[in-house]
C-alpha atoms as a PDB file:
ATOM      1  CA  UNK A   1     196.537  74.238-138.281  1.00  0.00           C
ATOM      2  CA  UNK A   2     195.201  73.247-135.098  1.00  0.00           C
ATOM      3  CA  UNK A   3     191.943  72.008-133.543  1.00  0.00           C
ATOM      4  CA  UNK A   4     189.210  75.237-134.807  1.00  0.00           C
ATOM      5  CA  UNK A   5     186.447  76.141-132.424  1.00  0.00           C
ATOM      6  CA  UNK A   6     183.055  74.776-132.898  1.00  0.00           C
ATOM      7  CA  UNK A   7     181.533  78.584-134.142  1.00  0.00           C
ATOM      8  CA  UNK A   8     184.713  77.808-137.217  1.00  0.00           C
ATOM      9  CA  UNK A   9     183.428  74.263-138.059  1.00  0.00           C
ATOM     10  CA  UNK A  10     180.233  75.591-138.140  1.00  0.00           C
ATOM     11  CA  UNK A  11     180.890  78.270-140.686  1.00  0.00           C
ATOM     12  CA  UNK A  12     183.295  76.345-142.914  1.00  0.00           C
ATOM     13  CA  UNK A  13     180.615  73.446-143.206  1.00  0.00           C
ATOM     14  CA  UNK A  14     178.116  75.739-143.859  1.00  0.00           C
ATOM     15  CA  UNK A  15     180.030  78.317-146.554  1.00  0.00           C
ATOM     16  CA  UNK A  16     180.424  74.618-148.384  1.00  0.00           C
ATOM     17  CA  UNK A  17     176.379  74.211-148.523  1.00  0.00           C
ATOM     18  CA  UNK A  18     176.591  71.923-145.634  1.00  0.00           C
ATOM     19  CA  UNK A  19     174.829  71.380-141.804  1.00  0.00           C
ATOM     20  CA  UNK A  20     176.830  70.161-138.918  1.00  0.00           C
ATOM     21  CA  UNK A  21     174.967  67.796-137.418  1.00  0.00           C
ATOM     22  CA  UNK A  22     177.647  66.594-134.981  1.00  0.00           C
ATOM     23  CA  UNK A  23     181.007  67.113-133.905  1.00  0.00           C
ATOM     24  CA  UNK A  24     181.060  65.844-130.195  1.00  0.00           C
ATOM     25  CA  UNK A  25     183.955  63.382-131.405  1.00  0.00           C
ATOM     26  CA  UNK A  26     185.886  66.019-133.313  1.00  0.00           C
ATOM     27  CA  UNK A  27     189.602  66.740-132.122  1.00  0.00           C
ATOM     28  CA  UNK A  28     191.589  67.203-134.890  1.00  0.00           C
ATOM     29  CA  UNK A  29     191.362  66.721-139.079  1.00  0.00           C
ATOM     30  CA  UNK A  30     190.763  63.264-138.852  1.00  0.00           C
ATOM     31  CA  UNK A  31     187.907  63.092-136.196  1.00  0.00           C
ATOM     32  CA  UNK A  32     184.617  61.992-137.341  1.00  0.00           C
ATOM     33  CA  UNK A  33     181.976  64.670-137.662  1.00  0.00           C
ATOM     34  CA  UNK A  34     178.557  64.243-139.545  1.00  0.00           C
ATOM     35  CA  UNK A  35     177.110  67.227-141.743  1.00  0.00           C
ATOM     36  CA  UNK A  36     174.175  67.356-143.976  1.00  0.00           C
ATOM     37  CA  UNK A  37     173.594  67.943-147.693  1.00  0.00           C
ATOM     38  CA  UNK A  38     170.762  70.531-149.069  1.00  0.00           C
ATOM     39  CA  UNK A  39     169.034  67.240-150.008  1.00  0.00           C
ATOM     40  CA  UNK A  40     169.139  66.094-146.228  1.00  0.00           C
ATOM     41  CA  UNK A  41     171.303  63.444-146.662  1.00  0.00           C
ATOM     42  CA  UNK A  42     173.932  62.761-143.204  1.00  0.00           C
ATOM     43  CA  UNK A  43     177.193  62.009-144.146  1.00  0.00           C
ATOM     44  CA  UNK A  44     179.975  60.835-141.815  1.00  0.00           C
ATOM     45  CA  UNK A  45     183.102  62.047-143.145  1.00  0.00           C
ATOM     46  CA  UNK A  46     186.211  64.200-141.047  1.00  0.00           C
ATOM     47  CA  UNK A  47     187.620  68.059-141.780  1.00  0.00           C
ATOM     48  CA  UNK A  48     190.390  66.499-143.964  1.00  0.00           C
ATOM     49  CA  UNK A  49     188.395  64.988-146.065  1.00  0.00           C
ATOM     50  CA  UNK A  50     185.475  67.555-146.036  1.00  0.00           C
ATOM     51  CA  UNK A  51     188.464  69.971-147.395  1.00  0.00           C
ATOM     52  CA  UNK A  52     189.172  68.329-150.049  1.00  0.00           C
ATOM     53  CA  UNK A  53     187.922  70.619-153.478  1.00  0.00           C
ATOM     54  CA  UNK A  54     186.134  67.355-154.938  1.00  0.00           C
ATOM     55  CA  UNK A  55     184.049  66.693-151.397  1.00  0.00           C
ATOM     56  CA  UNK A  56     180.778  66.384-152.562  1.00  0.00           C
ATOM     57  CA  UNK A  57     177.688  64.435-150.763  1.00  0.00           C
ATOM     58  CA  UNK A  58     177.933  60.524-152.414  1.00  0.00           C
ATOM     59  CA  UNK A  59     174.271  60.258-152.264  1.00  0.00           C
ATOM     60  CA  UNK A  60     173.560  62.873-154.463  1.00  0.00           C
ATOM     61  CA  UNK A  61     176.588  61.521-156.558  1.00  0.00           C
ATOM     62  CA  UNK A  62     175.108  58.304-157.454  1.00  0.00           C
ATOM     63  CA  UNK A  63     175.725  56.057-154.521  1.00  0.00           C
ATOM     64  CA  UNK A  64     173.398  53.605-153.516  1.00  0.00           C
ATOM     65  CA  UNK A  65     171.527  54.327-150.472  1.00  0.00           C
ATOM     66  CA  UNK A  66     171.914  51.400-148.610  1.00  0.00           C
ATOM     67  CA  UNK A  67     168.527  50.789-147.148  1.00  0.00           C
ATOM     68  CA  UNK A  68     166.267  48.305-146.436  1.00  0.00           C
ATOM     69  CA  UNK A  69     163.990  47.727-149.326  1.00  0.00           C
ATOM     70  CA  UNK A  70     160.319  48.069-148.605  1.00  0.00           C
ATOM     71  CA  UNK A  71     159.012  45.598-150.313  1.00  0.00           C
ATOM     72  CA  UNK A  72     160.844  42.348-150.184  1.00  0.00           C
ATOM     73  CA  UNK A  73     158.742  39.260-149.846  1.00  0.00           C
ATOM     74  CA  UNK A  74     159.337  36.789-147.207  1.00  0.00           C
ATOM     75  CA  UNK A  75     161.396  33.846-148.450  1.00  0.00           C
ATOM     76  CA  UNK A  76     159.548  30.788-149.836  1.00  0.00           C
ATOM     77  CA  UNK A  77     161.624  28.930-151.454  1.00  0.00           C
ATOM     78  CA  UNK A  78     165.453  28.737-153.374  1.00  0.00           C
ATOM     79  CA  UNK A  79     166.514  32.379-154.131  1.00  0.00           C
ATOM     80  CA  UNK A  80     168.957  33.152-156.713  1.00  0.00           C
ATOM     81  CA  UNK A  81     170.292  36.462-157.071  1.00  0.00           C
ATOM     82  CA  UNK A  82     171.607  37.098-160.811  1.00  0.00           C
ATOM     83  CA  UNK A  83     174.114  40.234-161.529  1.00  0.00           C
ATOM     84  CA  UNK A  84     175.593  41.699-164.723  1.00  0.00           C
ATOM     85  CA  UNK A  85     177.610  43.633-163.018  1.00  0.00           C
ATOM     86  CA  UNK A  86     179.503  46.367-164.206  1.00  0.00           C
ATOM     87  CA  UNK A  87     181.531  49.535-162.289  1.00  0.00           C
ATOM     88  CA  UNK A  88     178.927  52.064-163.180  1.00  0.00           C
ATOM     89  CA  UNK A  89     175.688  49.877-164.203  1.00  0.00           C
ATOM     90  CA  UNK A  90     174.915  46.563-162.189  1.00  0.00           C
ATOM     91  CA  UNK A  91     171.689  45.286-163.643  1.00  0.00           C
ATOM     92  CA  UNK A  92     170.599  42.616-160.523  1.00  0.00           C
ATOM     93  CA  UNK A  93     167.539  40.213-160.658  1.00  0.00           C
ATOM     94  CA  UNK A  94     166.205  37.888-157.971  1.00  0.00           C
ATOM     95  CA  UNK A  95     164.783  34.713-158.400  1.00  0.00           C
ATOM     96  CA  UNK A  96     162.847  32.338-156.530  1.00  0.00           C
ATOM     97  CA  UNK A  97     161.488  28.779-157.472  1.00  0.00           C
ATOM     98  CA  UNK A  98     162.609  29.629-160.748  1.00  0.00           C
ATOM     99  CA  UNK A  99     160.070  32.540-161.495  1.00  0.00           C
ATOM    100  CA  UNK A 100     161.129  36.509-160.963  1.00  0.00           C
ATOM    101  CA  UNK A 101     160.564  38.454-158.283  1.00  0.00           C
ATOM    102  CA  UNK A 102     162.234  41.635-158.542  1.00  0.00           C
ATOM    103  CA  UNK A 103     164.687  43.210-161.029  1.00  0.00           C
ATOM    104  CA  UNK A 104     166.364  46.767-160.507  1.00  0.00           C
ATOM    105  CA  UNK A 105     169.672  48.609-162.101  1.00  0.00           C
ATOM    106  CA  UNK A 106     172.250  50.013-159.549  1.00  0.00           C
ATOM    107  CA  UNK A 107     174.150  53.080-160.800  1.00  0.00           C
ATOM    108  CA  UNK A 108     177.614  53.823-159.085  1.00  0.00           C
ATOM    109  CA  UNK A 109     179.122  57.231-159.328  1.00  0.00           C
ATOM    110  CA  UNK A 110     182.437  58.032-158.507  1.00  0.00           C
ATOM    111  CA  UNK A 111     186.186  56.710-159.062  1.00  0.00           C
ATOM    112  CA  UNK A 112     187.420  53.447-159.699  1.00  0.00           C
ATOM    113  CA  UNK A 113     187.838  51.957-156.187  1.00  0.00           C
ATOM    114  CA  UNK A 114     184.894  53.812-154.777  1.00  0.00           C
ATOM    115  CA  UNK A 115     182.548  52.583-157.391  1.00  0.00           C
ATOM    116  CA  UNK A 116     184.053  48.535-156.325  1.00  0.00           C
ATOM    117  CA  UNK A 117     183.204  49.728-152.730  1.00  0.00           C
ATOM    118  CA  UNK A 118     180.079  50.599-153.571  1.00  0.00           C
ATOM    119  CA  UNK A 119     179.350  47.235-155.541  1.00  0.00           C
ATOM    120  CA  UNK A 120     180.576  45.742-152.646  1.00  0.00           C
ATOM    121  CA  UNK A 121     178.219  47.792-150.103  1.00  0.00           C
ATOM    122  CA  UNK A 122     175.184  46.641-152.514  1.00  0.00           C
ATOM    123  CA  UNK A 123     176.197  42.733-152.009  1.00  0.00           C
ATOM    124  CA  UNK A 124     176.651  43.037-148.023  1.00  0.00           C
ATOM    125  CA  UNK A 125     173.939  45.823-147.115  1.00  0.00           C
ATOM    126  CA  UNK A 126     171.319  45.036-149.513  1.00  0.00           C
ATOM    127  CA  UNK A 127     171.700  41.726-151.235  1.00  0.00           C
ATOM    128  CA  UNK A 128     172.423  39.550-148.637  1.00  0.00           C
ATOM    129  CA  UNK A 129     171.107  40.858-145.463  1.00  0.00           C
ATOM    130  CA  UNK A 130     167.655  41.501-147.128  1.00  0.00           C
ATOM    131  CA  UNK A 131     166.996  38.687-149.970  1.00  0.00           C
ATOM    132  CA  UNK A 132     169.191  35.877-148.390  1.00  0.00           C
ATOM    133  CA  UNK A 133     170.065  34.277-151.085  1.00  0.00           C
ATOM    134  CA  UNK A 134     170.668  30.824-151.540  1.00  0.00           C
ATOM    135  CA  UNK A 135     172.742  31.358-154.637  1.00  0.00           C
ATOM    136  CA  UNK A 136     174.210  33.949-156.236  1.00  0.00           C
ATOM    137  CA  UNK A 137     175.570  34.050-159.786  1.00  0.00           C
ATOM    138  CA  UNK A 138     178.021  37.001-162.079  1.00  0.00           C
ATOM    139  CA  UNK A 139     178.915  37.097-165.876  1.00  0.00           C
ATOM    140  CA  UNK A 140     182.350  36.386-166.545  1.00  0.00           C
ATOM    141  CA  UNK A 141     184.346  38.561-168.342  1.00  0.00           C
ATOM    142  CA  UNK A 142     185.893  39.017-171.615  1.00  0.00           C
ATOM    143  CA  UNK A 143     188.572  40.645-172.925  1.00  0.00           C
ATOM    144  CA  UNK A 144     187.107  43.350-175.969  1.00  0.00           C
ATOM    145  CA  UNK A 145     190.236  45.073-177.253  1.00  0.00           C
ATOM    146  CA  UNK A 146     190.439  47.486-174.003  1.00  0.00           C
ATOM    147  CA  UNK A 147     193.262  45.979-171.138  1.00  0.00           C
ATOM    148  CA  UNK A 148     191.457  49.232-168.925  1.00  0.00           C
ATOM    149  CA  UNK A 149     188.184  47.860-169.177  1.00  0.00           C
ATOM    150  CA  UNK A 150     189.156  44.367-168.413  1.00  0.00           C
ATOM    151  CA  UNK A 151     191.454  44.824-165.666  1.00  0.00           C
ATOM    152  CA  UNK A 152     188.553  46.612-163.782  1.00  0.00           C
ATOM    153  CA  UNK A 153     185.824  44.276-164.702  1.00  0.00           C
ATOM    154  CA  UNK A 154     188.242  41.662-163.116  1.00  0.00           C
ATOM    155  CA  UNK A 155     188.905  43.547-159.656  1.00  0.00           C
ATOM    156  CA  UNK A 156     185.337  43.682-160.111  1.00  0.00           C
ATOM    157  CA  UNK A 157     184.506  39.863-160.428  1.00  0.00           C
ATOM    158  CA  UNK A 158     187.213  39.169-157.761  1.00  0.00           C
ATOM    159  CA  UNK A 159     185.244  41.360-155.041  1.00  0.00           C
ATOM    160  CA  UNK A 160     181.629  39.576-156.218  1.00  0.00           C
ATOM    161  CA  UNK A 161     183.701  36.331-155.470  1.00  0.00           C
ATOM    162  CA  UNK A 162     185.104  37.073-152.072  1.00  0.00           C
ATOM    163  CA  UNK A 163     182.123  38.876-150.933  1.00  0.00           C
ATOM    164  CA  UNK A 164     180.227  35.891-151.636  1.00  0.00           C
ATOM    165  CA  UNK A 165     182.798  33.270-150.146  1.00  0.00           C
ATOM    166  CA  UNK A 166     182.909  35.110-147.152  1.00  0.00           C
ATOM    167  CA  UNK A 167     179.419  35.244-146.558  1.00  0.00           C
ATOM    168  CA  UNK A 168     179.461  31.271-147.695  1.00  0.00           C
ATOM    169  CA  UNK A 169     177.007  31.787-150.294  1.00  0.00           C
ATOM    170  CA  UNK A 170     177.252  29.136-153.170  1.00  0.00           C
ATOM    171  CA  UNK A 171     178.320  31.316-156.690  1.00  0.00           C
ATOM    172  CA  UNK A 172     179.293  30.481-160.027  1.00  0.00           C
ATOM    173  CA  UNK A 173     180.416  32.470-163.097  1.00  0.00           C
ATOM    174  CA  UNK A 174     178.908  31.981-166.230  1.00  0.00           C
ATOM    175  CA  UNK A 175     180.336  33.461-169.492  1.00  0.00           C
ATOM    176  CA  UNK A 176     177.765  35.215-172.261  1.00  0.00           C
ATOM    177  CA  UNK A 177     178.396  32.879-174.460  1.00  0.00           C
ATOM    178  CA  UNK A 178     177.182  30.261-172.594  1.00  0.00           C
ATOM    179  CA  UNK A 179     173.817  31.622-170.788  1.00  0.00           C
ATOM    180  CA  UNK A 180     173.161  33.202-174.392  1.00  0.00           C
ATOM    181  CA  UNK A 181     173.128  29.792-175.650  1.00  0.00           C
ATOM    182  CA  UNK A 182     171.437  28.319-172.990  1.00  0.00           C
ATOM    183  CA  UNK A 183     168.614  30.449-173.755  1.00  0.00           C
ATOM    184  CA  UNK A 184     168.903  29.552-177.606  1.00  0.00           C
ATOM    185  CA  UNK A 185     169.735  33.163-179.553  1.00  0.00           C
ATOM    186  CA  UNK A 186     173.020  34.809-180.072  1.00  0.00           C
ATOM    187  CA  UNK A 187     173.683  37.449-181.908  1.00  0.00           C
ATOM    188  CA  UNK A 188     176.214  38.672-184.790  1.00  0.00           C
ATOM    189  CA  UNK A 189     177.931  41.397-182.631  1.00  0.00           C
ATOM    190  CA  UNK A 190     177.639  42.920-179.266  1.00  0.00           C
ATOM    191  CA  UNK A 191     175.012  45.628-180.196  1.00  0.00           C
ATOM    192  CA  UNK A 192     172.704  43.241-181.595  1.00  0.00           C
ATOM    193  CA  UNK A 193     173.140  40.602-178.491  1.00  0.00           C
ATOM    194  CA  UNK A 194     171.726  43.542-176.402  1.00  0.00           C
ATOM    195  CA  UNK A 195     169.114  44.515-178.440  1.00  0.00           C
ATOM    196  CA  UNK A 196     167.877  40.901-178.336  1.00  0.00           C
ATOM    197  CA  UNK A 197     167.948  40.983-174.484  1.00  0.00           C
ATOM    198  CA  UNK A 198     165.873  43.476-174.407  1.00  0.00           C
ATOM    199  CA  UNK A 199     163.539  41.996-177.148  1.00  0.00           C
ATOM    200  CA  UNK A 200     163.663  38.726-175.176  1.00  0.00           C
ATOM    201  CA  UNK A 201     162.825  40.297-171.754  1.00  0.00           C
ATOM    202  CA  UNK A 202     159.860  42.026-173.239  1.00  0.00           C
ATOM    203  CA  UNK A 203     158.699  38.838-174.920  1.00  0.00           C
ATOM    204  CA  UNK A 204     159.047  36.731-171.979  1.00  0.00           C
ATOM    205  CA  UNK A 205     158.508  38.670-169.279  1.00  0.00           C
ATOM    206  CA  UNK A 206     156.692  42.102-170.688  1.00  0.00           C
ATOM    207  CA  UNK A 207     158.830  44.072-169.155  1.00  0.00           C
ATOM    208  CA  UNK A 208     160.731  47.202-170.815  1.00  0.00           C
ATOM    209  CA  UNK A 209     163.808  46.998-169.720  1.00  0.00           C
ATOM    210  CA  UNK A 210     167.576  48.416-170.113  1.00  0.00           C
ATOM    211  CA  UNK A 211     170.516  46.885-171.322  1.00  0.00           C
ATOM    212  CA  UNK A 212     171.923  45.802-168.354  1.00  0.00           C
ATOM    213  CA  UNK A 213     168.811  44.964-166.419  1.00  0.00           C
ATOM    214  CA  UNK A 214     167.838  42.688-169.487  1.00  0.00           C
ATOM    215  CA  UNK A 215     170.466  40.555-169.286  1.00  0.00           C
ATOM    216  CA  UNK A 216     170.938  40.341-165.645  1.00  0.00           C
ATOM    217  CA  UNK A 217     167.075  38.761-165.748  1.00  0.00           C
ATOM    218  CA  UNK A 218     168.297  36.642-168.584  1.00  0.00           C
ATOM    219  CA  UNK A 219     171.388  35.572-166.590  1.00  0.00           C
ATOM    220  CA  UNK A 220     168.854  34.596-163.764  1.00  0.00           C
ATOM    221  CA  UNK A 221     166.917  32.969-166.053  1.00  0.00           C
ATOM    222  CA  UNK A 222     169.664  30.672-167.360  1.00  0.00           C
ATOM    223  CA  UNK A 223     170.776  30.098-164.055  1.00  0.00           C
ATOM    224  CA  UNK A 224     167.045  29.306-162.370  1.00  0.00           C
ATOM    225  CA  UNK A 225     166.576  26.977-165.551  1.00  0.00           C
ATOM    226  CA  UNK A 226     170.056  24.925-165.564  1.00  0.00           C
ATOM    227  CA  UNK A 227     171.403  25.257-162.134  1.00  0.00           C
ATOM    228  CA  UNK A 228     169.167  22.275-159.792  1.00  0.00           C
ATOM    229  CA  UNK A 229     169.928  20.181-162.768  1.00  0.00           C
ATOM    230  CA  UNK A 230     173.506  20.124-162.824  1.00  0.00           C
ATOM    231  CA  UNK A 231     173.711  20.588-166.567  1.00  0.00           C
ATOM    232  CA  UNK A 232     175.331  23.721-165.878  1.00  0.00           C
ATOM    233  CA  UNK A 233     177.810  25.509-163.667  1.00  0.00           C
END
């Protein structure tokens, strides 16, 4: 099929629960256009992929909306930026002088490679740009009886790593093990080493927190603590 006239884009992108917002470079399947979700999110995305039966807006999916957050505090001193980052979950925590600042958990929606993008997007369009970071530092990973799980948690690590190199950020990788014991507790198995994050986050810091954000502030914590002294990484 051919290039459609503007009155057919119109009416495809709206019988999909969409708004064209523009179309002035559209001249064939693969020409940008940008429509708009019922929630009023703009999406740049072209006919062939607006097609597609799974085309959905990634907003309202899960993806992070990459924008400027409103209340980041102007630099003062040695920022560290802390992740225990996962595909779906990225629990991140920001440090500076060694005391906490901010803590937040990043939820990616989506398949494999576009939830990597997406961790990707949150290093270079939020992380970076907005905290600059002096330092930046991910959990290492471990194989648990799953060669799925750790084959993506090491694409995973691999784009924290060249993200950061290319940006020519200082990084490290710490294993559990070891920030766990820098902190003095470890527990029996992996449920009970997350329930003491959380019990250590509260104790320490009073803050309720999930899984993943607990021990990316603990993560931060080991790393604000050991890193200046060159006892670690």
């Amino acid at each position: 099929m051919g290039k459609i006239s503007h009155d057919q884009l119109v009416n495809e992108v709206n019988e999909k629960g969409f708004v064209l917002i523009d179309d002035s470079n559209y001249k064939n399947l693969e020409s940008p256009i940008v429509v708009r979700c019922l929630k009023g999110h703009e999406i740049e995305t072209n006919l062939k992929s607006f097609r597609h039966v799974s085309f959905s807006c990634p907003i309202c999916e899960g993806a992070v909306e990459f924008k400027k957050p409103t209340s980041v505090p102007e630099k003062q001193g040695y920022r560290i930026v802390a992740f225990d980052q996962a595909t779906e979950k990225c629990g991140v925590s920001i440090w500076e002088n060694g005391k906490l600042i901010y803590c937040d958990l990043f939820i990616f929606n989506g398949d494999m490679v576009s939830r990597l993008c997406k961790f990707r997007s949150l290093l270079e369009d939020i992380i970076i740009p907005n905290w600059k970071p002096d330092f930046l530092v991910f959990e290492d990973i471990q194989y648990q009886n799953n060669i799925m799980t750790f084959k993506i948690l090491a694409m995973l690590l691999g784009v924290a790593q060249t993200c950061a190199r290319s940006h020519e950020i200082e990084f490290d990788v710490v294993l559990p093990k070891v920030w766990r014991s820098g902190l003095g507790y470890s527990g029996k198995n992996r449920a009970e080493e997350k329930a003491l994050a959380r019990q250590k986050v509260k104790e320490w810091f009073n803050i309720d927190a999930s899984e993943d954000m607990a021990e990316a502030i603990l993560i931060g914590k080991y790393a604000s603590k050991f890193h200046k002294s060159n006892r670690a990484f």
